[in-house]
Protein backbone atom coordinates (compact mmCIF):
# COMPACT_ATOMS: atom_id res chain seq x y z
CA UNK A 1 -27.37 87.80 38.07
CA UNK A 2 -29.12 90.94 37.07
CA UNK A 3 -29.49 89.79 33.13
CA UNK A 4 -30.83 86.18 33.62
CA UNK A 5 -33.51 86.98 36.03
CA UNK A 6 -34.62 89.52 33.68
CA UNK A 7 -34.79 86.83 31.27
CA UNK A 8 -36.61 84.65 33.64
CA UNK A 9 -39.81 87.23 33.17
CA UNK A 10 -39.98 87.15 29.76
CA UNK A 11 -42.63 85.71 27.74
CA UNK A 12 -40.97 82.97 25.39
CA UNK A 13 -37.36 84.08 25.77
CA UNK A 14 -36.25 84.54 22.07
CA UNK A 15 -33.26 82.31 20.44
CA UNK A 16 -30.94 85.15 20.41
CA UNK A 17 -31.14 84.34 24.73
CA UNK A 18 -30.40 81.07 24.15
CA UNK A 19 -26.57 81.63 25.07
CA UNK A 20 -27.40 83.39 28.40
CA UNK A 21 -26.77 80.46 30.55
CA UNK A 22 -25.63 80.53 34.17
CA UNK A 23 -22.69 78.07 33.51
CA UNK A 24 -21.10 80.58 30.90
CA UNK A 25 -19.64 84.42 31.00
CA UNK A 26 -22.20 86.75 30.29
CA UNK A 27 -19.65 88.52 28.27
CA UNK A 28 -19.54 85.23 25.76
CA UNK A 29 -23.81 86.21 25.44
CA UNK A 30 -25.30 87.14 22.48
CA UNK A 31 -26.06 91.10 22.38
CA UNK A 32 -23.75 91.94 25.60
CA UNK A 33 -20.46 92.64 25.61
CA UNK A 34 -18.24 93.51 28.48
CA UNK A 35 -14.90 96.26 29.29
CA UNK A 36 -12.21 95.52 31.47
CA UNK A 37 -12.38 98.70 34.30
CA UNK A 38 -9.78 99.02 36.98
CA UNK A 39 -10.78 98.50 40.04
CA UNK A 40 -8.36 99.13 42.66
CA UNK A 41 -5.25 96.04 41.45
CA UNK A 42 -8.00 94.01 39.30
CA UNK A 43 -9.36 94.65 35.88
CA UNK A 44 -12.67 92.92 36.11
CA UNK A 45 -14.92 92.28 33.01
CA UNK A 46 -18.17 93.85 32.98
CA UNK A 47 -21.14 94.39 31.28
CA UNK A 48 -21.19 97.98 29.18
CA UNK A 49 -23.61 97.00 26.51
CA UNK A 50 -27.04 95.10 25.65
CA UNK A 51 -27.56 95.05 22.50
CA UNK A 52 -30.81 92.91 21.25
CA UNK A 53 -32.62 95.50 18.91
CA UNK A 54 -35.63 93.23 16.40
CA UNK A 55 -35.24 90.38 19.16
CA UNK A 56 -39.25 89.82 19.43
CA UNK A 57 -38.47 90.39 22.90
CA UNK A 58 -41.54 90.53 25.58
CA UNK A 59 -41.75 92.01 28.23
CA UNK A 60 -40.83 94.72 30.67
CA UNK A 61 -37.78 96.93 31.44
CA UNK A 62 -39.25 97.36 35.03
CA UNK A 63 -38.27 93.57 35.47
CA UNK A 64 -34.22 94.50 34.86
CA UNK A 65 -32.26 95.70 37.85
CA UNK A 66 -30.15 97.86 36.39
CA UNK A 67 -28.55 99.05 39.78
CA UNK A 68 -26.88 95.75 39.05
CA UNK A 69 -25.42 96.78 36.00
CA UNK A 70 -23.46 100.13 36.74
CA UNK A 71 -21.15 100.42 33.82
CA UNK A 72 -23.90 100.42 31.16
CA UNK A 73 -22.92 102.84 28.62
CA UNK A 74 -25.52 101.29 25.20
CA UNK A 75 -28.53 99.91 25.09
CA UNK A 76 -30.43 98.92 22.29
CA UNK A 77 -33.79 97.10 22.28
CA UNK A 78 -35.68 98.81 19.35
CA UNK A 79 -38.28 97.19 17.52
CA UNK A 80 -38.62 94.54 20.52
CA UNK A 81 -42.45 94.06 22.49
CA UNK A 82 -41.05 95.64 25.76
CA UNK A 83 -44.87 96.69 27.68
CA UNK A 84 -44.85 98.57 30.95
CA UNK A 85 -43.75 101.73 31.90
CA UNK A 86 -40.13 102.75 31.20
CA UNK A 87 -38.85 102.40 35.01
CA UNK A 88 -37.43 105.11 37.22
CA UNK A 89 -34.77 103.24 38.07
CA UNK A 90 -32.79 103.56 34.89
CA UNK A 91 -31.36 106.74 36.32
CA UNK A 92 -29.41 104.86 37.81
CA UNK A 93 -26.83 104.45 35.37
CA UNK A 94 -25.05 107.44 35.40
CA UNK A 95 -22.60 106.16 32.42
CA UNK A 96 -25.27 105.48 29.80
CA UNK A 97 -24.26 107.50 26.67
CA UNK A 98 -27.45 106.13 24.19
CA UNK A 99 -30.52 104.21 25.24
CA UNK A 100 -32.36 102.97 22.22
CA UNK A 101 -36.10 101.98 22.87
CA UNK A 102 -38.15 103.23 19.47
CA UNK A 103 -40.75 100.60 17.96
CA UNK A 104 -41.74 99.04 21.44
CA UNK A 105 -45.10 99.46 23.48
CA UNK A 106 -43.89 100.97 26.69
CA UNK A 107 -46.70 103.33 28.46
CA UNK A 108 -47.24 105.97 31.26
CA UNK A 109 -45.22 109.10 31.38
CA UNK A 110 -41.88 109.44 30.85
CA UNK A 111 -40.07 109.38 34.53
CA UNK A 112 -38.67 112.76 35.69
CA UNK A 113 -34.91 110.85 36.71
CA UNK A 114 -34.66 110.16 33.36
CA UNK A 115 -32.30 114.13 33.77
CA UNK A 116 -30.10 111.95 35.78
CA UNK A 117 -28.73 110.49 32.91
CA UNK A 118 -26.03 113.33 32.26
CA UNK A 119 -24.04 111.11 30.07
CA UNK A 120 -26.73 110.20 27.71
CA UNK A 121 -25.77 111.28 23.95
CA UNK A 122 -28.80 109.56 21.98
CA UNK A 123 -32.23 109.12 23.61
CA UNK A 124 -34.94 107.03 21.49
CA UNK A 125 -38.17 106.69 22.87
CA UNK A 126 -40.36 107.29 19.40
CA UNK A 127 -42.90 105.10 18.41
CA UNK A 128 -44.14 104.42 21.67
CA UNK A 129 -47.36 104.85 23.38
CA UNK A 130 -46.28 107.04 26.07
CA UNK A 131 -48.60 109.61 27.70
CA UNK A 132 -48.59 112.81 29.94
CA UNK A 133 -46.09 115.63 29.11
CA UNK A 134 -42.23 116.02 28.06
CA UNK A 135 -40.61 115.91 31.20
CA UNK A 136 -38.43 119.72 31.88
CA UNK A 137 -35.71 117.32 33.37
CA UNK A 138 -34.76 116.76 29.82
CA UNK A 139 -32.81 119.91 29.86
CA UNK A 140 -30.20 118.41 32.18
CA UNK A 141 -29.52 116.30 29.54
CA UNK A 142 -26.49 118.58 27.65
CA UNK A 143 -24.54 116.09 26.01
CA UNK A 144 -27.22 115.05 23.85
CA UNK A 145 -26.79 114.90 19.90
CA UNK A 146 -30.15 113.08 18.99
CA UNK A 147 -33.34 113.10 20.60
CA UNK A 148 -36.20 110.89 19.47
CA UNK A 149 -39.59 111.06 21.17
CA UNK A 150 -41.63 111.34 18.23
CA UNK A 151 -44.72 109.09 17.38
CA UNK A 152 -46.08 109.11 20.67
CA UNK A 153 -49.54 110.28 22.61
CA UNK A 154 -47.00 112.81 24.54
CA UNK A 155 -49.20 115.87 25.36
CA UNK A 156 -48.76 119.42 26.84
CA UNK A 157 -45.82 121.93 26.16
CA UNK A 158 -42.49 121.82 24.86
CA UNK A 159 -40.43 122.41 27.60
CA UNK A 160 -38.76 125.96 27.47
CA UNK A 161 -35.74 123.79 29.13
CA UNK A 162 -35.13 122.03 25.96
CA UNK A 163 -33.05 124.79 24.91
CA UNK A 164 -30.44 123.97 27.01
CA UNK A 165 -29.59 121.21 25.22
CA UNK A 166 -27.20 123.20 23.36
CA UNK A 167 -25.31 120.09 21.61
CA UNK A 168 -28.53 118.52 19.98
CA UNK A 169 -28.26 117.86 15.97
CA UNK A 170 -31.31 116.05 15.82
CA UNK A 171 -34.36 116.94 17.65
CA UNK A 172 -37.76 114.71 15.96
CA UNK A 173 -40.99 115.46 18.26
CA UNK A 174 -43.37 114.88 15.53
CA UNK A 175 -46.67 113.21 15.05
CA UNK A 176 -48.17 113.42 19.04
CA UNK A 177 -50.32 115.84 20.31
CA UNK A 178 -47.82 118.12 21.79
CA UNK A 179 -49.31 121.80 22.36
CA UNK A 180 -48.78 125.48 22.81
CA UNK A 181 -46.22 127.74 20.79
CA UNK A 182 -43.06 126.89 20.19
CA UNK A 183 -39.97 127.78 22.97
CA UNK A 184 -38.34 130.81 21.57
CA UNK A 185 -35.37 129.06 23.62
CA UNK A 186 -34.99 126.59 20.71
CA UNK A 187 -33.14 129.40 18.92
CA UNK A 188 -30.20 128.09 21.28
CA UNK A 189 -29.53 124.83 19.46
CA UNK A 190 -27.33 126.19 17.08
CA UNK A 191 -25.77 122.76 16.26
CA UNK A 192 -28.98 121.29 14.89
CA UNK A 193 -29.64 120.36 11.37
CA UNK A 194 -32.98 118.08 11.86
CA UNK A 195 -35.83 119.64 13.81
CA UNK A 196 -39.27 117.90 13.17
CA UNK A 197 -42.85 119.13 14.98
CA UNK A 198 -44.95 118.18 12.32
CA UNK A 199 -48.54 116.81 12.85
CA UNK A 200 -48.76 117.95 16.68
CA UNK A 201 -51.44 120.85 17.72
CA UNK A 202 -48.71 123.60 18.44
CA UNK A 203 -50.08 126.89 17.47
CA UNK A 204 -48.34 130.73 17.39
CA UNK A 205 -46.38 132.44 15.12
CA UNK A 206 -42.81 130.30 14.02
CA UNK A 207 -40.59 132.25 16.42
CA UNK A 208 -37.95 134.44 14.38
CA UNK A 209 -35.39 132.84 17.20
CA UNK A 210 -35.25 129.60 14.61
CA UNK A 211 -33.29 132.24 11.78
CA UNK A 212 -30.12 131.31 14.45
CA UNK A 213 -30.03 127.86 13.41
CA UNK A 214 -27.54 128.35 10.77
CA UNK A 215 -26.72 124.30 10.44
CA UNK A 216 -30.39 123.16 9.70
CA UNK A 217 -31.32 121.52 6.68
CA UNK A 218 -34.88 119.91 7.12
CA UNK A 219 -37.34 121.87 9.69
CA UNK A 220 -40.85 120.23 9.41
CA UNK A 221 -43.46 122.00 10.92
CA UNK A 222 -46.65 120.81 9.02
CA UNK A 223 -49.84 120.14 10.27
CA UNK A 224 -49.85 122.24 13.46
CA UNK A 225 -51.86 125.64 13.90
CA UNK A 226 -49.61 127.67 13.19
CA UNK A 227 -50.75 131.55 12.19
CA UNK A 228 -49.03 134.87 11.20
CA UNK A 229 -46.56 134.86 8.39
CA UNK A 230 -43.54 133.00 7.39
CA UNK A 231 -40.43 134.38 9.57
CA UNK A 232 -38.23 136.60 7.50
CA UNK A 233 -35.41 135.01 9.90
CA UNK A 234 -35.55 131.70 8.49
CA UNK A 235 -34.55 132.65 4.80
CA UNK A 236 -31.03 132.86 6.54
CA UNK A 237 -30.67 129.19 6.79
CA UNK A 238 -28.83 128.53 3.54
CA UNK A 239 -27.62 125.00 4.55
CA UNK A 240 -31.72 124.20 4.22
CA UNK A 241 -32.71 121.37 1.98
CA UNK A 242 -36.58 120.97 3.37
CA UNK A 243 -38.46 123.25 4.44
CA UNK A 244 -42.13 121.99 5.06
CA UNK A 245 -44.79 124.34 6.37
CA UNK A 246 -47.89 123.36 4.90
CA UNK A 247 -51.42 122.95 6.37
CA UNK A 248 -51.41 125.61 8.90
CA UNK A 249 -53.43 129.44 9.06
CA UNK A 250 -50.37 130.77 7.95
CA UNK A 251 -50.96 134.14 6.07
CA UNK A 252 -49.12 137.23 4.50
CA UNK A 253 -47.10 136.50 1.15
CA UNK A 254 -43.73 134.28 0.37
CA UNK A 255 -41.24 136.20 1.01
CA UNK A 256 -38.91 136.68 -2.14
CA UNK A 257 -35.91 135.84 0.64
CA UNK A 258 -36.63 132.43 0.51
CA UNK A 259 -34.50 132.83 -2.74
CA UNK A 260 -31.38 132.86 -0.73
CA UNK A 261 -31.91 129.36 0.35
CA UNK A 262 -29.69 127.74 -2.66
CA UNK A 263 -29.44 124.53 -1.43
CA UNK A 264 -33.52 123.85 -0.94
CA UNK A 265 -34.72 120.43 -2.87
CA UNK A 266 -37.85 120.40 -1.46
CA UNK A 267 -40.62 123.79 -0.41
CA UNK A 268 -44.02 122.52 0.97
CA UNK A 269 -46.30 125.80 2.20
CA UNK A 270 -49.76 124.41 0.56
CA UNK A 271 -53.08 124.56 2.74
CA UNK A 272 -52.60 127.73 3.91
CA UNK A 273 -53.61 131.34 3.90
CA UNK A 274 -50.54 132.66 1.90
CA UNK A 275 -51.70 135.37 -0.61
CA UNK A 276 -50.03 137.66 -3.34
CA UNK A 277 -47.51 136.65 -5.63
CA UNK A 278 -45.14 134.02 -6.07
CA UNK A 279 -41.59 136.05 -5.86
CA UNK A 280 -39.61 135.81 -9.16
CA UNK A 281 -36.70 135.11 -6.68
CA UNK A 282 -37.78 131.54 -6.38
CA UNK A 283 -36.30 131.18 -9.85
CA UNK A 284 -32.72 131.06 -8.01
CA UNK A 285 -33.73 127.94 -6.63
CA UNK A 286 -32.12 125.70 -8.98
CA UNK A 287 -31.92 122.68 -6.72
CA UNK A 288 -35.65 123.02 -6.21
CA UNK A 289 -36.91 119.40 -7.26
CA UNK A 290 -40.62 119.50 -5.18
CA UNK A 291 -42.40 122.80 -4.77
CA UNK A 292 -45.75 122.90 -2.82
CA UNK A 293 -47.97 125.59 -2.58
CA UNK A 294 -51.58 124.20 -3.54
CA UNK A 295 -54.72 125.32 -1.63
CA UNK A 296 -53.50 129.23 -1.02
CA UNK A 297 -54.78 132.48 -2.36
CA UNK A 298 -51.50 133.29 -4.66
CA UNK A 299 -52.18 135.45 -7.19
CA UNK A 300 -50.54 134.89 -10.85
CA UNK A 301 -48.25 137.61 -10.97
CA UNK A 302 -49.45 138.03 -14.32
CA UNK A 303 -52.76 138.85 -13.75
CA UNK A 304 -54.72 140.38 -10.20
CA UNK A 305 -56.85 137.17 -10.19
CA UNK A 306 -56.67 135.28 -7.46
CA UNK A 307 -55.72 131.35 -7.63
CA UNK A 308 -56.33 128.04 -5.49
CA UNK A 309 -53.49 126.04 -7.02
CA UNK A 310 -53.76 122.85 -6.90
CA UNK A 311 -52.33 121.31 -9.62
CA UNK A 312 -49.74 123.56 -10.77
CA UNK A 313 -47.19 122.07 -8.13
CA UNK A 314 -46.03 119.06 -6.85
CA UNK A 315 -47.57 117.35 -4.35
CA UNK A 316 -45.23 116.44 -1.56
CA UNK A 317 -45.16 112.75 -0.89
């Protein structure tokens, strides 16, 4: 049995194992359950879901067969001590819909069969230490909602193929050292309201494709390289609540559209290059609760002198 020689390789099975013994059902174990699935005149029971997340599990996934366990559809380990490299042969179940692995200490790339997973809805791989580069196969991936990868040592490009994934709602690929510009492809996902690239290197102007993501209400691009000026396009997005853009070159004035963004609780664009005025039409921003715009070169708009400000606004937390 696939699940009990896995435990076998752990280090210090945890109590929450204790159950999986081979005198019992593994659907009576703690964190699996099973589904009855015709096959042929039976209905056998079998094994759809592992579900173990804060287990102090250690170990690796590599150890698992999972060719043994075709009718996955869930797995959760998060915040577990799974090591190793996430295996190649977890493509192999073709009925996964999420696969949960955040808060673990899996390394090496992210395996290019991981696009065989066409039913996958929810991929989390964040807080990992993961290397090499987001894998293009990613973009077979079209039923996903929510994509985690963030918190990682991921490198390279964001795959142009990403913007295939035309049902994502949540797309968080912050805090690695991703490069390059942005995919002007990402102006596709027009069913996302969470997109996060904050604190990689990516560098380019914010491509005016973003204006088409009319459901977004937080896009964090902070602490990137990011030069030219703020995207007239994305003062459409009037579902926005955040909008964080700070610490990067990024020049040219605030544009008084960002007034049309009614819902916004929270504008971050300090450490910048932004000069002129601040646009009266900020004053229709009457959900505004944090605004951020210290280290610039904005100009009173009641005098021509120019000001640093730094303590005139909020800093955001």
């Amino acid at each position: 049995m696939a699940l009990l020689h896995w435990k076998a390789t752990l280090a210090s099975p945890p109590p929450q194992m204790s159950s999986w013994q081979e005198n019992t059902s593994s659907c009576n174990w703690t964190g699996i359950m099973c589904t009855a699935v015709r096959h042929g005149r039976h209905m056998p029971w079998v094994v759809t879901n592992i579900s173990l997340p804060d287990a102090g599990i250690r170990g690796q996934l590599g150890e698992l067969n999972f060719s043994a366990l075709p009718f996955l559809e869930y797995i959760n380990l998060t915040n577990n001590s799974l090591h190793g490299a996430l295996p190649s042969s977890i493509s192999s179940l073709s009925a996964l819909s999420v696969l949960g692995l955040q808060y673990n200490q899996l390394t090496g790339k992210i395996p290019y069969e991981i696009g065989h997973l066409q039913s996958l809805r929810r991929l989390g791989l964040a807080y990992n230490r993961l290397t090499g580069h987001i894998p293009v196969s990613l973009g077979n991936l079209t039923m996903l909602t929510d994509l985690f990868i963030h918190q990682t040592m991921l490198s390279g490009p964001i795959p142009e193929e990403i913007g295939r994934l035309v049902n994502l709602q949540v797309l968080q690929l912050s805090n690695s050292t991703l490069s390059g510009t942005i995919p002007k492809t990402l102006g596709n996902l027009t069913q996302l309201n969470t997109l996060f690239l904050y604190g990689n290197q990516l560098s380019g102007p914010i491509p005016q494709e973003l204006g088409r993501l009319v459901h977004l209400r937080s896009l964090q691009l902070s602490i990137n390289d990011f030069s030219g000026p703020i995207p007239i396009s994305i003062t459409n997005l009037t579902k926005m609540n955040d909008l964080f853009l700070g610490e990067n070159p990024l020049t040219g004035s605030l544009p008084s559209e960002l007034g049309n963004l009614a819902m916004l609780n929270r504008l971050y664009v300090y450490k910048s290059q932004i000069t002129g005025s601040i646009p009266p039409e900020l004053g229709n921003l009457t959900m505004l609760n944090s605004l951020a715009l210290y280290t610039n070169q904005i100009t009173d708009h009641r005098s021509d002198t120019p000001r640093t400000r730094q303590s005139h606004y909020a800093k955001p937390t």
